[in-house]
C-alpha atoms as a PDB file:
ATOM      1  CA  UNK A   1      -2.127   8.229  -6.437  1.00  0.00           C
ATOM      2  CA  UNK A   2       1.455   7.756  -8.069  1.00  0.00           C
ATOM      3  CA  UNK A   3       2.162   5.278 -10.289  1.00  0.00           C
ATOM      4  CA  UNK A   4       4.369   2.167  -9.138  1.00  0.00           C
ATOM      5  CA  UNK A   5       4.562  -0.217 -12.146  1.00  0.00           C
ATOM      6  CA  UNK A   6       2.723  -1.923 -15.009  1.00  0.00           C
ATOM      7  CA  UNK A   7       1.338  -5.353 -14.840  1.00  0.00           C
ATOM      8  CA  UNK A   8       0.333  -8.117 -17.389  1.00  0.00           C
ATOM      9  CA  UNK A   9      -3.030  -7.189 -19.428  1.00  0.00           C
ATOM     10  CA  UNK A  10      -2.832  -3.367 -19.206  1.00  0.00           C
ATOM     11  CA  UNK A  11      -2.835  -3.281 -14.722  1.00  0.00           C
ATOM     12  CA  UNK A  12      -1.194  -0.905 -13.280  1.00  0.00           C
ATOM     13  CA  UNK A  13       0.215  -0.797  -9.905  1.00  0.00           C
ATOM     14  CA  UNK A  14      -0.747   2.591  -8.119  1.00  0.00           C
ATOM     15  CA  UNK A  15       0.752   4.167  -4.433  1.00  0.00           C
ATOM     16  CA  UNK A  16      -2.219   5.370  -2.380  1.00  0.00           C
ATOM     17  CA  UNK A  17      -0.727   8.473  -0.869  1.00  0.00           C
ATOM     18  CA  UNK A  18      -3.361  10.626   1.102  1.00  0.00           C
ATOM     19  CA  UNK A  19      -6.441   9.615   3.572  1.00  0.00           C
ATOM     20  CA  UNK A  20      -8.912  10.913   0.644  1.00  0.00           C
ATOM     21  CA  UNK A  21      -7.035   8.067  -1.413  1.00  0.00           C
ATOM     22  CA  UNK A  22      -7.458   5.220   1.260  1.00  0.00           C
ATOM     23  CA  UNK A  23     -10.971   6.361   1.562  1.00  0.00           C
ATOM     24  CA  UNK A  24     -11.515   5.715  -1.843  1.00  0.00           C
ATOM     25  CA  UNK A  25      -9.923   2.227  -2.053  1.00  0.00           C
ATOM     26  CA  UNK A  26     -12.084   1.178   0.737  1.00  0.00           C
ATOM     27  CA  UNK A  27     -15.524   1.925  -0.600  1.00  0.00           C
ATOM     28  CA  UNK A  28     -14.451   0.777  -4.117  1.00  0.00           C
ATOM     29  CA  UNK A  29     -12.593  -2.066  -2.674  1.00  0.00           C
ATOM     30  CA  UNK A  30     -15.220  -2.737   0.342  1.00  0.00           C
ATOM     31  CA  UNK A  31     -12.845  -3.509   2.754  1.00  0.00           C
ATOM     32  CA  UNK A  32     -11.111  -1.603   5.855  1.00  0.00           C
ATOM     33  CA  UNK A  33      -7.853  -0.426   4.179  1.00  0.00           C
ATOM     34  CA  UNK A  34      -8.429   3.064   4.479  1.00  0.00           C
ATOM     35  CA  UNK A  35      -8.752   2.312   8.745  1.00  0.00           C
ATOM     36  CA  UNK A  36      -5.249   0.287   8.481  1.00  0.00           C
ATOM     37  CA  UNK A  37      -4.072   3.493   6.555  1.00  0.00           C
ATOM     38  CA  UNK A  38      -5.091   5.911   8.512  1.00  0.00           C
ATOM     39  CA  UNK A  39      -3.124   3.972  11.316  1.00  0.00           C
ATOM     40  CA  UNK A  40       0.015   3.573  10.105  1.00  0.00           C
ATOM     41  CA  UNK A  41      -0.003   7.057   9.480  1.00  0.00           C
ATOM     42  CA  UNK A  42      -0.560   8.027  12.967  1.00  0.00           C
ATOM     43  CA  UNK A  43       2.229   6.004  14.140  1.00  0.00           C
ATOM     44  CA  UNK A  44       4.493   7.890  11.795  1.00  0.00           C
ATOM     45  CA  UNK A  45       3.788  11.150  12.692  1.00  0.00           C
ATOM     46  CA  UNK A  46       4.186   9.668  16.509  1.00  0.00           C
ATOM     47  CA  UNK A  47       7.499   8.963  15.414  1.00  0.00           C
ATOM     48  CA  UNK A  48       8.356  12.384  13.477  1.00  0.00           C
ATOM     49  CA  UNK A  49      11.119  14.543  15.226  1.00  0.00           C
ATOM     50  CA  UNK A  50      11.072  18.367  13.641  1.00  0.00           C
ATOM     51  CA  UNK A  51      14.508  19.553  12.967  1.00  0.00           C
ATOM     52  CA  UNK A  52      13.303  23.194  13.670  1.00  0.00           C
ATOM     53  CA  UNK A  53      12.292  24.316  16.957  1.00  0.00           C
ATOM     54  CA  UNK A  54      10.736  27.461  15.644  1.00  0.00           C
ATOM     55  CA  UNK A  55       7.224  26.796  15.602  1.00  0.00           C
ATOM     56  CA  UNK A  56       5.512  27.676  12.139  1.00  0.00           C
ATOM     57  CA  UNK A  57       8.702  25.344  10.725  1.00  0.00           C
ATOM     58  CA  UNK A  58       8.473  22.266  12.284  1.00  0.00           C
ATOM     59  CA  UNK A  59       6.015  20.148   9.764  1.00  0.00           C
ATOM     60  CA  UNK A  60       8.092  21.156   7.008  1.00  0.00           C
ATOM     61  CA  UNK A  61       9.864  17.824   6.965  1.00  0.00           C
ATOM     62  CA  UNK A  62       6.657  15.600   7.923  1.00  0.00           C
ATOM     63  CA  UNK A  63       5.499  14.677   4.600  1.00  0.00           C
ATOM     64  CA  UNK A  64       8.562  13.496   3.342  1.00  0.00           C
ATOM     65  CA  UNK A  65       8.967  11.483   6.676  1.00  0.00           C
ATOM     66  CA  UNK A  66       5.412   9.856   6.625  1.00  0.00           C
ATOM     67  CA  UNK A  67       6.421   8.760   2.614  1.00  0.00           C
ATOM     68  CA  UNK A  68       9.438   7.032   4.425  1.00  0.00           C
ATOM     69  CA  UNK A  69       8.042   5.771   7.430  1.00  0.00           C
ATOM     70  CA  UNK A  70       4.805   3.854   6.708  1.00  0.00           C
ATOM     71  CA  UNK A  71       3.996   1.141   4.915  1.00  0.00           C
ATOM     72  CA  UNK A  72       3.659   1.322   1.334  1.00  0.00           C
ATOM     73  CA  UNK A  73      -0.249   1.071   0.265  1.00  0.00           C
ATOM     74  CA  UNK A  74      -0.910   0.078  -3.283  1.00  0.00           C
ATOM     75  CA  UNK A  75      -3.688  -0.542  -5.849  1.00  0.00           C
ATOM     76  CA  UNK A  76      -3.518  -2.759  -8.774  1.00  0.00           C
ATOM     77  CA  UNK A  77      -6.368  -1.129 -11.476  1.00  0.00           C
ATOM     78  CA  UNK A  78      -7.307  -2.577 -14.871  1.00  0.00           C
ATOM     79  CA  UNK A  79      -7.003   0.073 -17.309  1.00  0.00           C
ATOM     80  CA  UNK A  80     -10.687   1.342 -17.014  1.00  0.00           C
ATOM     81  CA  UNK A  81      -9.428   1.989 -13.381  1.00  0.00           C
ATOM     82  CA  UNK A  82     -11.560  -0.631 -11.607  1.00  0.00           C
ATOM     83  CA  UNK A  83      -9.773  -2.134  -8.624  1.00  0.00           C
ATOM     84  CA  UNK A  84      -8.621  -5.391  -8.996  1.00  0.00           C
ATOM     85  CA  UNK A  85      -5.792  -6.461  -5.734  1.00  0.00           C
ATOM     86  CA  UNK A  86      -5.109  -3.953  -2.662  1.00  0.00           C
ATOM     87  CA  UNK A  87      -1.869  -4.471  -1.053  1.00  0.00           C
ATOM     88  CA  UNK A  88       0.397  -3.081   2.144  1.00  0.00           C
ATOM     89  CA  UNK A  89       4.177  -3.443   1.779  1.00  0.00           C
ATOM     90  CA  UNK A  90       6.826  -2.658   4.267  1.00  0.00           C
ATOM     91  CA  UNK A  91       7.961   0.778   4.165  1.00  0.00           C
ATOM     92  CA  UNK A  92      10.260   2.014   1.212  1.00  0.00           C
ATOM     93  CA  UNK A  93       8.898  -1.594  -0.176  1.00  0.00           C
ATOM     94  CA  UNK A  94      11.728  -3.307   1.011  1.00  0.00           C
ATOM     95  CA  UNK A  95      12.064  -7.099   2.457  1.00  0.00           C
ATOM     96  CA  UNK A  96      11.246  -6.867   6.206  1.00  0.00           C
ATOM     97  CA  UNK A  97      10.485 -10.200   8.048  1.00  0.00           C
ATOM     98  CA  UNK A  98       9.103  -8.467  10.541  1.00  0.00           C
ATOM     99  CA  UNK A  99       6.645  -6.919   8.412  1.00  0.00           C
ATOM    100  CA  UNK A 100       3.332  -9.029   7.685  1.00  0.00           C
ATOM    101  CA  UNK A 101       2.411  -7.894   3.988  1.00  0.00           C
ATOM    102  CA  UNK A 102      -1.093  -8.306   3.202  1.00  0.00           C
ATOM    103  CA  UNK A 103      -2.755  -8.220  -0.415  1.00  0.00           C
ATOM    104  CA  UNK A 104      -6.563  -8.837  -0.547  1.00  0.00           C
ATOM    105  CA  UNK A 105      -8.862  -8.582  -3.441  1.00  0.00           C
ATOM    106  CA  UNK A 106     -12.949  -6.404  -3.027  1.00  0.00           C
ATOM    107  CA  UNK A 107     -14.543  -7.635   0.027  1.00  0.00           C
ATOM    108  CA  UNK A 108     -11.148  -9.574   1.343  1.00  0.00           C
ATOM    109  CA  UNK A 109     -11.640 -11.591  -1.283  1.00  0.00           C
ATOM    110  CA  UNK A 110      -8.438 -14.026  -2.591  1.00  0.00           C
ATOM    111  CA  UNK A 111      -6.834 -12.044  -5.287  1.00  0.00           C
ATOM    112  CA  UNK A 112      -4.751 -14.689  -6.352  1.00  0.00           C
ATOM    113  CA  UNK A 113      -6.621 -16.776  -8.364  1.00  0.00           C
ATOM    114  CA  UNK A 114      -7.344 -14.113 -10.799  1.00  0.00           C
ATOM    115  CA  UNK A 115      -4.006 -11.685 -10.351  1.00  0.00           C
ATOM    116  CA  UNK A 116      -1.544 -13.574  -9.992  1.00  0.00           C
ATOM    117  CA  UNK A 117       0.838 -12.207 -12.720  1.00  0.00           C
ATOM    118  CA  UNK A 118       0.306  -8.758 -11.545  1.00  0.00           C
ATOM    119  CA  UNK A 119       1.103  -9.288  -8.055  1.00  0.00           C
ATOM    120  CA  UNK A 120       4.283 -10.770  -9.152  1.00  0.00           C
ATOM    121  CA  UNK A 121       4.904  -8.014 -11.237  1.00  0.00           C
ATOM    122  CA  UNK A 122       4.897  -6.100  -7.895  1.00  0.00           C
ATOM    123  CA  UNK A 123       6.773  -8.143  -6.646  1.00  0.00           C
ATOM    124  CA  UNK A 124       9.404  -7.863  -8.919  1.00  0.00           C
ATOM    125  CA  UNK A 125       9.504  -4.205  -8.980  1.00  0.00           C
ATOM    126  CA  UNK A 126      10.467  -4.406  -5.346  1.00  0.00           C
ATOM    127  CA  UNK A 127      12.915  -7.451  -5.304  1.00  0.00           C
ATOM    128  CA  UNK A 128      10.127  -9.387  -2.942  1.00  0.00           C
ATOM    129  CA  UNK A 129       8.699 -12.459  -3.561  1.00  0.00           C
ATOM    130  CA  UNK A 130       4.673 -12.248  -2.615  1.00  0.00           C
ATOM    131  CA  UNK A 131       3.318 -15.502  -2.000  1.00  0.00           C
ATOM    132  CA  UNK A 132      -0.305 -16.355  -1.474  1.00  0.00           C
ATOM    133  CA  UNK A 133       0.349 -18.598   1.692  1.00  0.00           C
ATOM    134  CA  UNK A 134       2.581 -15.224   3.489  1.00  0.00           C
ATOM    135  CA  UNK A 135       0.508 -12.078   1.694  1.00  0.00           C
ATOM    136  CA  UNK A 136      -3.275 -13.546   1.733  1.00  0.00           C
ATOM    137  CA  UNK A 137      -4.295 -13.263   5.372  1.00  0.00           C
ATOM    138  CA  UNK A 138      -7.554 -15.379   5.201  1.00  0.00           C
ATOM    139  CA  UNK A 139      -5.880 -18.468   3.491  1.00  0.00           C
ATOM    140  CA  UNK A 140      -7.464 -21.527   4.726  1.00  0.00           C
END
């Protein structure tokens, strides 16, 4: 994971980067992020075009192109690393109103009521503005 920014209390913000990494979220999370992960990388890799044709070359440029193609996947962690907020933002993390961002707490749960302050602090860091009635998708 790479770090992404502090929040209030001593949270941090995390980047889930690799498969292994979704996989974790979702079992210490207990919810299908790791599936929605797994994807959106697929789709990127659909989209890669190598700039070599020579064979043995042509993935050199993929891992920089999935980091710019899919959809960011964080982790907000309290400083004893328990997970506290799991969220998808549109790639590079920039505003895309075509892009439904989603931010769920363990289980799906609301992650509101309790982080609030650290998903604005998120949002802040990328210029969006992450309300609970667009990010939450089970909002009643």
């Amino acid at each position: 994971m790479k770090y992404v920014c502090d929040g209030p209390g001593g949270t941090t913000w995390f980047r889930i980067e690799t498969e292994v990494e979704a996989g974790q979220e979702s079992s210490l999370m207990q919810h299908a992020v790791e599936k929605h992960f797994r994807r959106e990388m697929a789709k990127a890799a659909a989209a890669y075009k190598p700039t070599s044709t020579v064979f043995i070359e042509q993935n050199i440029g993929l891992a920089a192109h999935l980091q710019r193609a899919m959809p960011l996947f964080l982790t907000l962690r309290d400083g004893a690393g328990h997970g506290l907020a799991t969220a998808m933002l549109p790639p590079g993390g920039g505003a895309d109103k075509n892009f439904k961002i989603v931010i769920v707490g363990p289980e799906n749960s609301d992650p509101y009521p309790d982080h609030v302050d650290g998903i604005k602090a998120l949002g802040r860091h990328f210029g969006l503005t992450l309300e609970r009635e667009h990010c939450f998708p089970y909002a009643r």
